[in-house]
Protein backbone atom coordinates (compact mmCIF):
# COMPACT_ATOMS: atom_id res chain seq x y z
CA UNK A 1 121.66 264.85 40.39
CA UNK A 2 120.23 261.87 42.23
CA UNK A 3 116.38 261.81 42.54
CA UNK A 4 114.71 262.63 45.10
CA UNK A 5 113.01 259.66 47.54
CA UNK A 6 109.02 260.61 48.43
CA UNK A 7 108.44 261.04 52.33
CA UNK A 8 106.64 257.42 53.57
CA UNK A 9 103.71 259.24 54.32
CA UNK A 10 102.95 260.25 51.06
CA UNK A 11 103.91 256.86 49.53
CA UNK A 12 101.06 255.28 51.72
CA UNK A 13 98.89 258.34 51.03
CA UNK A 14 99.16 257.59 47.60
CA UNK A 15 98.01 253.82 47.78
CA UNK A 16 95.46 255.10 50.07
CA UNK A 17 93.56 256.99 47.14
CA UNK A 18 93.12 253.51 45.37
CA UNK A 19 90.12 253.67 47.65
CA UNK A 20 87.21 256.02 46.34
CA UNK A 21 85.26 258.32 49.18
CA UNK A 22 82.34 255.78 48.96
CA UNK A 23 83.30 252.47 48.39
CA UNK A 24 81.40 249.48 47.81
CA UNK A 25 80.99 246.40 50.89
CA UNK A 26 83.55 244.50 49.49
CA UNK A 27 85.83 244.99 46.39
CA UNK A 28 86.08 241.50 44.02
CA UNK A 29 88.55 239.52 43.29
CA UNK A 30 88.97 241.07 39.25
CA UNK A 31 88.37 244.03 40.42
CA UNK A 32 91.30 246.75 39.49
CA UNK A 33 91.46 248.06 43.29
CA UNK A 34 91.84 244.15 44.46
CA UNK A 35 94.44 243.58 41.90
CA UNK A 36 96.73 246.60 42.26
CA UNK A 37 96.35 246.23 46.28
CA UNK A 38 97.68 242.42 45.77
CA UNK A 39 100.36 243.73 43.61
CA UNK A 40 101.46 246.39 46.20
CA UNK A 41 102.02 243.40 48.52
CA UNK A 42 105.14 242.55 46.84
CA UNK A 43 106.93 245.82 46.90
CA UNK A 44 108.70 246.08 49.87
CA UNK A 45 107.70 246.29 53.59
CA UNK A 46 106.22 249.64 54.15
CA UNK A 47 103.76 249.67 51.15
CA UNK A 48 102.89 245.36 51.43
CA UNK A 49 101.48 246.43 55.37
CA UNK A 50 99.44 249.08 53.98
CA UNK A 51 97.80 247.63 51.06
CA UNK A 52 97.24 244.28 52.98
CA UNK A 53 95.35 246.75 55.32
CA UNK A 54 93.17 248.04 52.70
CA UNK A 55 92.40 244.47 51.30
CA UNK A 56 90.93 243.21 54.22
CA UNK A 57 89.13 246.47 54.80
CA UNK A 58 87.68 246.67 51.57
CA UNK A 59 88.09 243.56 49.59
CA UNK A 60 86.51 241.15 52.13
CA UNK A 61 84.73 239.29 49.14
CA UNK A 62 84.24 235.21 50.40
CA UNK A 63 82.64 233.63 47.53
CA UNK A 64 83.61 230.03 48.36
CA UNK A 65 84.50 227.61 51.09
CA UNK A 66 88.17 227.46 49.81
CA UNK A 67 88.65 231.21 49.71
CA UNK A 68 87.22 231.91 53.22
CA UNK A 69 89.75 228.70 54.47
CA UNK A 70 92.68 230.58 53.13
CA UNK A 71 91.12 234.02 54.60
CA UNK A 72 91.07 232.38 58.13
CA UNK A 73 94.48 230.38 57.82
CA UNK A 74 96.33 233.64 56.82
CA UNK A 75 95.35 235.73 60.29
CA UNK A 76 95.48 239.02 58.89
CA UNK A 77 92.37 240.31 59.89
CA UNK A 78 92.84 243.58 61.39
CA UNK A 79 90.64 245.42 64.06
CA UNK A 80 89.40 248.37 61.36
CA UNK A 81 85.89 248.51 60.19
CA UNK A 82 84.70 246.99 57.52
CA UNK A 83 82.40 244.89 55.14
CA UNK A 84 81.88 241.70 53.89
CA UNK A 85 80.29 239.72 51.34
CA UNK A 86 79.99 236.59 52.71
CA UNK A 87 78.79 232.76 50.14
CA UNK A 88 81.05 230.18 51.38
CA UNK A 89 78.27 227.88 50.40
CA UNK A 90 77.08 226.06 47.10
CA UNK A 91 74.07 227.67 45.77
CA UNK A 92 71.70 224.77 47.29
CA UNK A 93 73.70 222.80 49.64
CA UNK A 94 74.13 224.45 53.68
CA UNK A 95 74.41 220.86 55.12
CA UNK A 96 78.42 221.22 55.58
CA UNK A 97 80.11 221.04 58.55
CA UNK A 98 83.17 222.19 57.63
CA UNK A 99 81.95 225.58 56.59
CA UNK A 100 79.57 226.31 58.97
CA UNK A 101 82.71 226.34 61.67
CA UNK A 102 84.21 228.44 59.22
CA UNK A 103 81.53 230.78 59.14
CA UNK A 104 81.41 230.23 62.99
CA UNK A 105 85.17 231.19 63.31
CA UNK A 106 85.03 234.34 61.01
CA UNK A 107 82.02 235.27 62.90
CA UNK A 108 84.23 235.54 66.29
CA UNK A 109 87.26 237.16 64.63
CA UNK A 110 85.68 239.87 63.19
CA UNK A 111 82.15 240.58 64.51
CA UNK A 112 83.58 243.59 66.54
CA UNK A 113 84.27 245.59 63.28
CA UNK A 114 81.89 244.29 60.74
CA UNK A 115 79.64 247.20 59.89
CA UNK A 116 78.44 246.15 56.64
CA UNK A 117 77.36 242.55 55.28
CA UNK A 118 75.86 240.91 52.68
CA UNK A 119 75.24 237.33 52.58
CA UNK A 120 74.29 235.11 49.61
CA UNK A 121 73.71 231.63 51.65
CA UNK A 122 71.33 228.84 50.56
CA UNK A 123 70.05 229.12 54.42
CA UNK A 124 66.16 227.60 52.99
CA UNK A 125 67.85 224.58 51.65
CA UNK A 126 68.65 223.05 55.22
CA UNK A 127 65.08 222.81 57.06
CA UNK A 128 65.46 222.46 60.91
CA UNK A 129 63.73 219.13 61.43
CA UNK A 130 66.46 217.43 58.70
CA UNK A 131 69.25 219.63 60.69
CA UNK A 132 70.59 216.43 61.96
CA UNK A 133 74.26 217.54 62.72
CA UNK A 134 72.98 221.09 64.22
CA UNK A 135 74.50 223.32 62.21
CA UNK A 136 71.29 225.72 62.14
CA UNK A 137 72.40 226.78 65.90
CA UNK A 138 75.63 226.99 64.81
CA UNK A 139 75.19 229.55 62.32
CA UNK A 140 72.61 230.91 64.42
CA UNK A 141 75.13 232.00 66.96
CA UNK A 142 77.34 233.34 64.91
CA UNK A 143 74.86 235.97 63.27
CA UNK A 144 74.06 236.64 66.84
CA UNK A 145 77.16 238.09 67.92
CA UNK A 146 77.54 240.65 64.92
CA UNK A 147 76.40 243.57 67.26
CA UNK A 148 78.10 245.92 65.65
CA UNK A 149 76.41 245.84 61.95
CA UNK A 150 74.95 248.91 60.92
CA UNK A 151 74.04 247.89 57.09
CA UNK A 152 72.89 244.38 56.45
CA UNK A 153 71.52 242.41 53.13
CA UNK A 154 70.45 239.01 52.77
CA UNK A 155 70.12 237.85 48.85
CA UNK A 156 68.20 234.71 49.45
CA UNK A 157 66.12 234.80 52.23
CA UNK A 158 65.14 236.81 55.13
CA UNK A 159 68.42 235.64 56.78
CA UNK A 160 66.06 232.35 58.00
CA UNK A 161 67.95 230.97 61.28
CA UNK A 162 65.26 229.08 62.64
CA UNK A 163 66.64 225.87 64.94
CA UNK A 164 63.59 224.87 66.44
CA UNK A 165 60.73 222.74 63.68
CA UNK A 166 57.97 224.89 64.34
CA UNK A 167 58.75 227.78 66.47
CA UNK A 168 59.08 230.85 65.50
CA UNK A 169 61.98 232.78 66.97
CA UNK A 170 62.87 236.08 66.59
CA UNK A 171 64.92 237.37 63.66
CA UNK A 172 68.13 237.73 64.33
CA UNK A 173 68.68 241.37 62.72
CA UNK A 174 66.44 242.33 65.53
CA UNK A 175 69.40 241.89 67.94
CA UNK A 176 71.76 244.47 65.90
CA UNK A 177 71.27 247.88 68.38
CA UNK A 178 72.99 249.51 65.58
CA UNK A 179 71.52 248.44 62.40
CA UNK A 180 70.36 251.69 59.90
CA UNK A 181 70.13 249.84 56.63
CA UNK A 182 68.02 245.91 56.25
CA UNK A 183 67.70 244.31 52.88
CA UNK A 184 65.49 241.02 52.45
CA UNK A 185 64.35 238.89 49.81
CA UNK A 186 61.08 237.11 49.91
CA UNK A 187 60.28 237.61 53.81
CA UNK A 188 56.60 237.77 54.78
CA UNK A 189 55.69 241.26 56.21
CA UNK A 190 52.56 240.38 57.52
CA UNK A 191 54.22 237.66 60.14
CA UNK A 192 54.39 238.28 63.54
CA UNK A 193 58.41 237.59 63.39
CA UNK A 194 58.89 240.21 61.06
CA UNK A 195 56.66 243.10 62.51
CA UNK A 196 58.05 242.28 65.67
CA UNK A 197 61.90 242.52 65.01
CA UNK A 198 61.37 245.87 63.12
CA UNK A 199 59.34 247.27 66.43
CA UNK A 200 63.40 246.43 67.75
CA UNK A 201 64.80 248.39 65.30
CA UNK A 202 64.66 252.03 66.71
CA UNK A 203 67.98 253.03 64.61
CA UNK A 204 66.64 252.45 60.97
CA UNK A 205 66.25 254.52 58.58
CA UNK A 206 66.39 251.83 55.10
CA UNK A 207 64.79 249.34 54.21
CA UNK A 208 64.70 246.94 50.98
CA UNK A 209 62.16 244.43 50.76
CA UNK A 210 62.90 242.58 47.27
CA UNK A 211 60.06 240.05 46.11
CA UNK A 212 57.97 240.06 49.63
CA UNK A 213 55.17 238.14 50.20
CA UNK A 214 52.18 239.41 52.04
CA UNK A 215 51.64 242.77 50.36
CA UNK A 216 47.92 242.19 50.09
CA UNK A 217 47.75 241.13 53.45
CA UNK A 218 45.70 242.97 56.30
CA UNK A 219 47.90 244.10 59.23
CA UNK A 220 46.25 245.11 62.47
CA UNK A 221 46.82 248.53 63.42
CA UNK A 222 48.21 247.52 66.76
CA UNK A 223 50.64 246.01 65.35
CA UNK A 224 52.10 248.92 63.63
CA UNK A 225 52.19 251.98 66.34
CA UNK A 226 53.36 255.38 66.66
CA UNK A 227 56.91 254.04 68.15
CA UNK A 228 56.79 251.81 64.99
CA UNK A 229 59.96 252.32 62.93
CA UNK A 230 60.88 255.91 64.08
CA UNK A 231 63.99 256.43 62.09
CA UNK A 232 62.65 254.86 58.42
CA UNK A 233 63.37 257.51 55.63
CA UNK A 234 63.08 255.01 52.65
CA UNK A 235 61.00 251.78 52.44
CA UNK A 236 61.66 250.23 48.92
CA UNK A 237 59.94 247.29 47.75
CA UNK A 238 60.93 245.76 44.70
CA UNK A 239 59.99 242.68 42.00
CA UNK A 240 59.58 242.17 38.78
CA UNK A 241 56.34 244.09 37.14
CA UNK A 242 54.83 240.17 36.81
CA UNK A 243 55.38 240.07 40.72
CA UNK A 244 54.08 243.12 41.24
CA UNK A 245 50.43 242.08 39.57
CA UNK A 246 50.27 239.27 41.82
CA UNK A 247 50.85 240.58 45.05
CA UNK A 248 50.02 244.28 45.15
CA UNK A 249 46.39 244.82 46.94
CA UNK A 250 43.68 245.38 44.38
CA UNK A 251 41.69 248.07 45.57
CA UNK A 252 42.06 250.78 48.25
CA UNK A 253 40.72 249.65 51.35
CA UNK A 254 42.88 246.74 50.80
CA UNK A 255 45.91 248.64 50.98
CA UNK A 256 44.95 250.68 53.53
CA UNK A 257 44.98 247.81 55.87
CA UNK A 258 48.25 246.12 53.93
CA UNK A 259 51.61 246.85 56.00
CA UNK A 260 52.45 249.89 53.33
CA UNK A 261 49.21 251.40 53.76
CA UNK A 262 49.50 251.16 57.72
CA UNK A 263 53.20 252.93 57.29
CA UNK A 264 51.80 255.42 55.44
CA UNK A 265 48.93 256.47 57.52
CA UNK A 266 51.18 256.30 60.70
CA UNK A 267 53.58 258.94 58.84
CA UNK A 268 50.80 260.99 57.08
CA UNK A 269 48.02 260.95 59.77
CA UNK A 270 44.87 262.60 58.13
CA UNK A 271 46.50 262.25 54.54
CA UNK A 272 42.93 260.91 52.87
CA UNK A 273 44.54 260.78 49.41
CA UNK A 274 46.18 257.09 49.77
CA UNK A 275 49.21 257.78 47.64
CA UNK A 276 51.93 255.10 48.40
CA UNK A 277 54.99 256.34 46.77
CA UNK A 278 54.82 260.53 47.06
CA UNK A 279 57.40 261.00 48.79
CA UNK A 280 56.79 264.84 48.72
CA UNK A 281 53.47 264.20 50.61
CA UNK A 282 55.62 262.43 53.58
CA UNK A 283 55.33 258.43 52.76
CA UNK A 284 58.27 256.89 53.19
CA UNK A 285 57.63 254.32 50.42
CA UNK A 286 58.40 253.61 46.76
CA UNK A 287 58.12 250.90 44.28
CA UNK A 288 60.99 249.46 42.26
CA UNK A 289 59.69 247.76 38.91
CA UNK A 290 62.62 245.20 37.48
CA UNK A 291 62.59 244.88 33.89
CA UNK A 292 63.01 240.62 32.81
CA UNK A 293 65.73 240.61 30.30
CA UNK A 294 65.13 239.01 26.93
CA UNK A 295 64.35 235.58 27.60
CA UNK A 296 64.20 235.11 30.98
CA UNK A 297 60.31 235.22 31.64
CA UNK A 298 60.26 232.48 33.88
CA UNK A 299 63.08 233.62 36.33
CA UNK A 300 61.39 236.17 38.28
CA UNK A 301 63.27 234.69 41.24
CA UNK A 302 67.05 234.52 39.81
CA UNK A 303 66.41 238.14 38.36
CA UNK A 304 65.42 239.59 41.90
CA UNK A 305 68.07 237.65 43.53
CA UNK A 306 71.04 238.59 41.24
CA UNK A 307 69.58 242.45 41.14
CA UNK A 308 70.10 242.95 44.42
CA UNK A 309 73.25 241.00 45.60
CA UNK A 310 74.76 243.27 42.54
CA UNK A 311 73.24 246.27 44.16
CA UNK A 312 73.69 245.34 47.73
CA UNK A 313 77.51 244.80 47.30
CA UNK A 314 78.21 248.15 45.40
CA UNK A 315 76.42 249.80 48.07
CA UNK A 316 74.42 251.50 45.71
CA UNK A 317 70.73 249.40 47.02
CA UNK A 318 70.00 252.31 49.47
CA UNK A 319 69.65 254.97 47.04
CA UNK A 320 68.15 253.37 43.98
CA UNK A 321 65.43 255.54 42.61
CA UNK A 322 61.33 254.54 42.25
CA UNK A 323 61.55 253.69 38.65
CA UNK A 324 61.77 250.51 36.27
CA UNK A 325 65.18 249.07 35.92
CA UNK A 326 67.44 246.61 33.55
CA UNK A 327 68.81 244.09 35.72
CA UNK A 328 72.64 244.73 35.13
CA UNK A 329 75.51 242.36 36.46
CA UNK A 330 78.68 241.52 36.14
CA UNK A 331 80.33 239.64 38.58
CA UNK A 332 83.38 238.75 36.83
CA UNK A 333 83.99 242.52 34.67
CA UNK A 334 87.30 244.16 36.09
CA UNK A 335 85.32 247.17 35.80
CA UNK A 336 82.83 245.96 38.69
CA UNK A 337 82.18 246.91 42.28
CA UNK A 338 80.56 243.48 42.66
């Protein structure tokens, strides 16, 4: 008796379960869902144009100039949503042409279906007075036109895109209508560019500042309204518990005028207490304490970095509970998300 052949739809249904309900922004390249999708390439028609789907929906992870090259050269980049993590650049070297029009080109293929990005680009390491090839617009530009992002996270910086030696333009996450998730490292709350771009952000409801500076800093209240941030559900701020002693505010009228304290008293008006992280009382905010492996005393900075581009690209940054962590990574473990 000769065996029976599966219906097509099943077959893809099958491959389609590779995929778990909530999957990370971008699958890597050890990962066992990458593999067995490149694998599935080489079977035969019908199963190589479905897992070459799924790859570039869900395995979109550009770690160097030569990878995103071959990503671009191969024009498979389909019109489904997806994510992205996104370092085509060495860790302290933007000042290449080449990749910035790669970046630029990527940008205009796929900006009208990118939903969910995380970049880890050296974007401090290229000032705009020394920008002597432009590039800063460049790159500038192509942020711009990703309209359609709804979850964002930028690992080494506050995604600085500044072209201009001392002007401050706006931020250019402030231009994404859709944008319900925001991740930054190291921005300073109590600037004008940063208060001002969240006043533009009517449709968030997370937010992830990791090692900020200004925490002490007063805020005036007109700066912070009631039409200030209407959607926020979650404000985590995280560092190291070292970071933490240096820029918390040291005593309570301090933080009562500090951009936390502001948030708070806009969301629990007449709430004379001053707790900052009940969320059972209404505040919106929490405190995330990193724990400094063994050894590593002095790298407050690489530790926050590598924390959250580990927990940005899982996905798993916007639910992380208000409690001291181990910084755990792996970006080369089969058995990784990153």
């Amino acid at each position: 008796m000769a065996p029976a052949d599966l219906p097509a739809e099943l077959i893809l249904q099958i491959i389609e379960c590779l995929i778990p309900s909530n999957p990370p922004v971008a699958f890597g390249t050890t990962h066992l869902v990458t593999r067995t999708l490149l694998s599935l390439t080489l079977v035969c028609r019908l199963v190589s144009c479905t897992a070459r789907q799924l790859l570039i929906k869900h395995c979109l992870h550009i770690d160097s100039e030569d990878r995103l090259d071959r990503l671009l050269q191969q024009s498979v980049l389909s019109a489904t949503r997806r994510g992205l993590f996104l370092s085509p650049f060495p860790v302290d070297n933007l000042d290449i042409p080449s990749t910035v029009r790669q970046v630029d080109r990527l940008s205009s293929i796929i900006h009208r279906n990118l939903t969910r990005l995380v970049i880890d680009m050296p974007l401090r390491y290229l000032y705009p007075e020394d920008d002597h090839q432009q590039l800063r617009p460049v790159l500038r530009a192509a942020f711009a036109r990703m309209i359609m992002l709804e979850e964002f996270c930028s690992v080494r910086d506050e995604l600085y895109l500044s072209t201009v030696e001392g002007r401050q333009e706006p931020a250019i996450w402030s231009f994404w209508p859709r944008l319900q998730r925001l991740a930054l490292y190291n921005v300073a709350i109590e600037s004008s560019q940063f208060l001002e771009g969240l006043r533009q952000c009517s449709s968030l409801t997370h937010l992830v500042l990791v090692r900020p500076d200004g925490l002490a800093e007063e805020i005036s209240p007109r700066q912070i309204g009631s039409d200030f941030l209407p959607s926020l559900q979650r404000l985590i701020i995280v560092n190291t518990a070292p970071g933490f002693l240096h820029s918390t505010p040291f005593d309570q009228r301090k933080w009562e005028e500090s951009f936390v304290g502001r948030l708070h008293a806009l969301r629990c008006p007449g709430d004379g207490e001053g707790g900052d992280s009940d969320s059972e009382n209404g505040s919106v905010a929490s405190y995330l304490s990193l724990r400094i492996p063994f050894g590593r005393d002095d790298d407050d900075i690489e530790i926050c970095q590598e924390w959250l581009a580990a927990q940005a690209i899982t996905g798993t940054l916007w639910g992380v509970s208000d409690d001291h962590q181990t910084l755990v990574y792996n970006y080369s473990s089969s058995n990784s998300a990153v």
